[in-house]
PDB file of N, CA and C in Angstrom:
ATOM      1  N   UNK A   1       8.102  11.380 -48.077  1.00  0.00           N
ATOM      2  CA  UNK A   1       7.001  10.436 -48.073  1.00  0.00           C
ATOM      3  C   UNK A   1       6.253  10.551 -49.382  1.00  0.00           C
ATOM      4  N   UNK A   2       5.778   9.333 -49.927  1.00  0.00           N
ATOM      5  CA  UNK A   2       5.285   9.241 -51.307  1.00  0.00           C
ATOM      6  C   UNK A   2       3.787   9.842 -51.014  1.00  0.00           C
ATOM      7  N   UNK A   3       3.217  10.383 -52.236  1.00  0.00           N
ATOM      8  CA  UNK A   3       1.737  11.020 -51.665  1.00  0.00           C
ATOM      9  C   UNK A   3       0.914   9.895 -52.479  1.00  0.00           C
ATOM     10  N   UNK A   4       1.569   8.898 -53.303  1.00  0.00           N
ATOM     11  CA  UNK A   4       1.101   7.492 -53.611  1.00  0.00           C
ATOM     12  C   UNK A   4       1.467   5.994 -53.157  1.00  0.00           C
ATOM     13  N   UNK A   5       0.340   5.526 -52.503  1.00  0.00           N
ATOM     14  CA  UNK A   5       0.663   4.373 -51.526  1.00  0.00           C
ATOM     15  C   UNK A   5      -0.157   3.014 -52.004  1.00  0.00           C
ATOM     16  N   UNK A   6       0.084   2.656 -53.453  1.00  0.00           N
ATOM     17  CA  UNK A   6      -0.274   1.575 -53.370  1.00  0.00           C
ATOM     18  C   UNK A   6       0.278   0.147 -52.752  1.00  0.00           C
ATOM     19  N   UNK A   7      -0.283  -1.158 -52.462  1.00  0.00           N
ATOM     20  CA  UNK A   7       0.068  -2.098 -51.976  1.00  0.00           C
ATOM     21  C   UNK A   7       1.575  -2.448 -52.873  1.00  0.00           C
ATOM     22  N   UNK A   8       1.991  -2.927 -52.441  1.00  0.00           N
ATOM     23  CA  UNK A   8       3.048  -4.413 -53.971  1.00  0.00           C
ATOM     24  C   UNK A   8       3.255  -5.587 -53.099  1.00  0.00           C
ATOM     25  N   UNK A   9       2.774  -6.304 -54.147  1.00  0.00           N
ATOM     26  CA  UNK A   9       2.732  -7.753 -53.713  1.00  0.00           C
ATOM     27  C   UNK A   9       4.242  -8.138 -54.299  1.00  0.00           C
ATOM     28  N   UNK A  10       4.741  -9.538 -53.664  1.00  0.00           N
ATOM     29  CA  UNK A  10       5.986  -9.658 -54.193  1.00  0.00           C
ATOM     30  C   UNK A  10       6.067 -10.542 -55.518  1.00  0.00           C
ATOM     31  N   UNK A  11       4.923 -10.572 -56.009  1.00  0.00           N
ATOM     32  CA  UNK A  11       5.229 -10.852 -57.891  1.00  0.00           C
ATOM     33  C   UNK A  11       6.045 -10.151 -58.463  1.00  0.00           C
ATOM     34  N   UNK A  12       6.157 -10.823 -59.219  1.00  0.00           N
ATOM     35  CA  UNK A  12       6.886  -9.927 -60.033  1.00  0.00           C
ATOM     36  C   UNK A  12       6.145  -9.493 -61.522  1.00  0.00           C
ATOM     37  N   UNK A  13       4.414  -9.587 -61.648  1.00  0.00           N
ATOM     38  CA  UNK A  13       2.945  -8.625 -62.295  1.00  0.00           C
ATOM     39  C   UNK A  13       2.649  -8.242 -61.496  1.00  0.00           C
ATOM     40  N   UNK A  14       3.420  -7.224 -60.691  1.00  0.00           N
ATOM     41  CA  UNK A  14       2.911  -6.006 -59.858  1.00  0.00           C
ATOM     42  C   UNK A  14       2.411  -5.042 -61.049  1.00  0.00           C
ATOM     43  N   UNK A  15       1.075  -4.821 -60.909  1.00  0.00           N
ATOM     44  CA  UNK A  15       0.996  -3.273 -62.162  1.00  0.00           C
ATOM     45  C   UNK A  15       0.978  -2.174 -61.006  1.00  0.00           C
ATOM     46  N   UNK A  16       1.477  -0.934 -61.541  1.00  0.00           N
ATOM     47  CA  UNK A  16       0.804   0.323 -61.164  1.00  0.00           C
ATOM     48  C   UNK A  16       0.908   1.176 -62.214  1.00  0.00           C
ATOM     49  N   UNK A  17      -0.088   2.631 -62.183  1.00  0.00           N
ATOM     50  CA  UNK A  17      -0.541   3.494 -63.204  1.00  0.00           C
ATOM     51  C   UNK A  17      -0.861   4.335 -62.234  1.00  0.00           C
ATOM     52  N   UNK A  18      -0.576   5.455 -62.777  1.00  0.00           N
ATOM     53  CA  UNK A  18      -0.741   6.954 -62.364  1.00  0.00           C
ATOM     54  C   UNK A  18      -1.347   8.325 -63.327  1.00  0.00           C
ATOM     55  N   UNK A  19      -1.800   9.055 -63.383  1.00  0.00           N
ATOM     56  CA  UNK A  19      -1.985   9.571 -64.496  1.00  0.00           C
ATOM     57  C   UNK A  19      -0.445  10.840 -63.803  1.00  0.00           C
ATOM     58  N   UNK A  20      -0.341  11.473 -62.737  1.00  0.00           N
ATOM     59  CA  UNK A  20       0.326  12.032 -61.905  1.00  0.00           C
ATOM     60  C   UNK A  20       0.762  10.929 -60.402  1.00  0.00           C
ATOM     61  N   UNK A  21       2.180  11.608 -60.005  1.00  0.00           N
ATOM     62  CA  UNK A  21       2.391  11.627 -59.100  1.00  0.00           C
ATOM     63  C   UNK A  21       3.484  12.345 -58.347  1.00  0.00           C
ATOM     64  N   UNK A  22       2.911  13.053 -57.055  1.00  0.00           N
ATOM     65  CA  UNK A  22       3.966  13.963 -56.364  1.00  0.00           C
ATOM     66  C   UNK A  22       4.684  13.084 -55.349  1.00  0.00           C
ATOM     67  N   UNK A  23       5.640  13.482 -54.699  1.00  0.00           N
ATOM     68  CA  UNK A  23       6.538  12.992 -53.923  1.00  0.00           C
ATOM     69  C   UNK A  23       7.116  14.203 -53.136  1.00  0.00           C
ATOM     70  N   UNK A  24       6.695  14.406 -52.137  1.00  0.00           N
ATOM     71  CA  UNK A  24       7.204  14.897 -50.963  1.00  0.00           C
ATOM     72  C   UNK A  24       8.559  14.740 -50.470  1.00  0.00           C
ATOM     73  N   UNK A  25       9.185  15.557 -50.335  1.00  0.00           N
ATOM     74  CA  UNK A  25      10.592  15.235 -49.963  1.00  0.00           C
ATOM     75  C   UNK A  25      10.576  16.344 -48.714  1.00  0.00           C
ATOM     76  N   UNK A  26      11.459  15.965 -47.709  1.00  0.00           N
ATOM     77  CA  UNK A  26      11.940  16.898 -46.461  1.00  0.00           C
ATOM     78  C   UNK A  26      12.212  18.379 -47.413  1.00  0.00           C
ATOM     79  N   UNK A  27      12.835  18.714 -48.380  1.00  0.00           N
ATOM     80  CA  UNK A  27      13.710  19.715 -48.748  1.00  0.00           C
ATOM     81  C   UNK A  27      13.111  20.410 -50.154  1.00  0.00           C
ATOM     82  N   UNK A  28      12.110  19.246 -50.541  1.00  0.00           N
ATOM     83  CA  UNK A  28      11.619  19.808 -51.832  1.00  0.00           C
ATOM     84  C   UNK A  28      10.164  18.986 -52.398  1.00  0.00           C
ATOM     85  N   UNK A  29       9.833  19.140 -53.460  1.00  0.00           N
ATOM     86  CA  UNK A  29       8.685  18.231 -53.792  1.00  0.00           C
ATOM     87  C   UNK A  29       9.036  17.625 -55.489  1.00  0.00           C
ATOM     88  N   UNK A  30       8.331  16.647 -55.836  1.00  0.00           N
ATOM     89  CA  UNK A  30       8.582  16.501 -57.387  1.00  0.00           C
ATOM     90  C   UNK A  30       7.074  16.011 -57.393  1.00  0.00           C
ATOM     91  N   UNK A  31       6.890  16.304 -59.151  1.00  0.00           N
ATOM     92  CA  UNK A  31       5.435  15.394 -59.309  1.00  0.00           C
ATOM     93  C   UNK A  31       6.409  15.026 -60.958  1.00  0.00           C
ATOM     94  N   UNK A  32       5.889  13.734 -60.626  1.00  0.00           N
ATOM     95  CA  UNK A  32       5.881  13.225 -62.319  1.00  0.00           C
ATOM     96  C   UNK A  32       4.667  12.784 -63.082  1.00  0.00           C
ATOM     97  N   UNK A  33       4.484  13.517 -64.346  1.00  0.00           N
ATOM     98  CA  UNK A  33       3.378  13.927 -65.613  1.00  0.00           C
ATOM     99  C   UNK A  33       3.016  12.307 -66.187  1.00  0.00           C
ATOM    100  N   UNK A  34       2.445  11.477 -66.215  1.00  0.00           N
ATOM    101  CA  UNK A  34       2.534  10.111 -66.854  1.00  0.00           C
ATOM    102  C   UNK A  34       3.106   9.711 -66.468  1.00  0.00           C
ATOM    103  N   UNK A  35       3.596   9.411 -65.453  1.00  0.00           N
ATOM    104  CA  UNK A  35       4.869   7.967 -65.420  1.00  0.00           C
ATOM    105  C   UNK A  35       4.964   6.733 -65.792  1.00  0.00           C
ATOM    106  N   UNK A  36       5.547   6.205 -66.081  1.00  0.00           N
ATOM    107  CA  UNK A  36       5.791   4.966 -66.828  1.00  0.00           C
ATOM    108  C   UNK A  36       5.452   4.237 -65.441  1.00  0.00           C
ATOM    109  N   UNK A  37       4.710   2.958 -65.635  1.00  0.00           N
ATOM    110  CA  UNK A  37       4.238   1.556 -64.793  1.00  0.00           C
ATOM    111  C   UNK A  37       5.848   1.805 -64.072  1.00  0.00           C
ATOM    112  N   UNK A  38       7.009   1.035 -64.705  1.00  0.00           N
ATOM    113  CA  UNK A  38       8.144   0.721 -64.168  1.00  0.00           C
ATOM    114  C   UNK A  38       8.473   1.593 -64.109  1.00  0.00           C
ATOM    115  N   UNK A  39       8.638   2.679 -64.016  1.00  0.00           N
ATOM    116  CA  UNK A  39       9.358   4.011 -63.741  1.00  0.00           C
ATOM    117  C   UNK A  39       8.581   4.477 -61.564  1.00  0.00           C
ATOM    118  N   UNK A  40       7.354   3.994 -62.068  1.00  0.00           N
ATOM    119  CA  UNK A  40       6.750   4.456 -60.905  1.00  0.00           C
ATOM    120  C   UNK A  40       6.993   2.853 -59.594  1.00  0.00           C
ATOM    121  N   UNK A  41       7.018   1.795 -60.180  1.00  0.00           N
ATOM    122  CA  UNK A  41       7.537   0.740 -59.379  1.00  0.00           C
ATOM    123  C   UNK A  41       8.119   0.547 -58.751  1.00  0.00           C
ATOM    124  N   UNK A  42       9.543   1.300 -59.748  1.00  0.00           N
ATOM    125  CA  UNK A  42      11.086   1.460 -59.264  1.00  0.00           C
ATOM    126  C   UNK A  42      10.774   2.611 -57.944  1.00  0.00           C
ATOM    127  N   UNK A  43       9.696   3.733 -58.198  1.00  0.00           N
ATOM    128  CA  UNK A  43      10.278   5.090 -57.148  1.00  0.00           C
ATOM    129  C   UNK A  43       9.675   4.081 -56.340  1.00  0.00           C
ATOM    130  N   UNK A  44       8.459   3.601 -56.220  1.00  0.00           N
ATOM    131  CA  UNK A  44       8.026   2.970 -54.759  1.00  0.00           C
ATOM    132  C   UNK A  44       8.654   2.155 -53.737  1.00  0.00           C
ATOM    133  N   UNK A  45       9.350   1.212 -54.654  1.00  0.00           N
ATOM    134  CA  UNK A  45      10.487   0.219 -54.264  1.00  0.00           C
ATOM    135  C   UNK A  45      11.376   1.194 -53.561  1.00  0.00           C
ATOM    136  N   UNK A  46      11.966   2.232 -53.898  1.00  0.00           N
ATOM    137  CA  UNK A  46      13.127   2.827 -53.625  1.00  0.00           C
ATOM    138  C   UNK A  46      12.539   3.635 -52.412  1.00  0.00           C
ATOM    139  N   UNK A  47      11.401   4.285 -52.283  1.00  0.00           N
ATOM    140  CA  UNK A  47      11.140   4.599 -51.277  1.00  0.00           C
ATOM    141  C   UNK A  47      10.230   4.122 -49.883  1.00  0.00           C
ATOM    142  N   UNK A  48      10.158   2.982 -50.159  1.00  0.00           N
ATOM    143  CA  UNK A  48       9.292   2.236 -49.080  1.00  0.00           C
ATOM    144  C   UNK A  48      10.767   0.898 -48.561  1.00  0.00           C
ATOM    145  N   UNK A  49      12.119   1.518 -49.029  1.00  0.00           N
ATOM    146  CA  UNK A  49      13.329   0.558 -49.067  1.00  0.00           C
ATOM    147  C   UNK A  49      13.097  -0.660 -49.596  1.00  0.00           C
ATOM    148  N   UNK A  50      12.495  -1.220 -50.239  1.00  0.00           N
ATOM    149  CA  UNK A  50      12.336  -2.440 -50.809  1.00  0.00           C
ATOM    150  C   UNK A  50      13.294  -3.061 -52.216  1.00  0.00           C
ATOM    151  N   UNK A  51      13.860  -2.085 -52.569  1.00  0.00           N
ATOM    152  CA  UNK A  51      15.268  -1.505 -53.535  1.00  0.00           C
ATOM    153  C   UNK A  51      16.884  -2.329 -53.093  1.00  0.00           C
ATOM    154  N   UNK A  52      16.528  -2.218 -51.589  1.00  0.00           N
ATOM    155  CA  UNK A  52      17.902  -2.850 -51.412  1.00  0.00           C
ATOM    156  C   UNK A  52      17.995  -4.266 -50.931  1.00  0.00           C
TER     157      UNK A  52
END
């Protein structure tokens, strides 16, 4: 489960910004340092299934 839950609308000028963000995993954790807008788009997409 993401420990960041913003909305996304289905535009495609979705912004998001993070200065950090962690990500909870069953088995492990990650945080990423700055993430890039689209770097952090893509994880949300991918984990709220909106990716496929």
């Amino acid at each position: 489960m993401a420990a960041i839950a913003p909305s996304l609308s289905t535009s495609t000028q979705t912004s998001v910004s993070a200065g950090s963000c962690k990500v909870e995993f069953r088995h492990g954790n990650m945080t990423l340092e700055n993430p890039s807008p689209e770097l952090l788009t893509l994880l949300i997409r991918e984990l709220t299934g909106r990716g496929r």
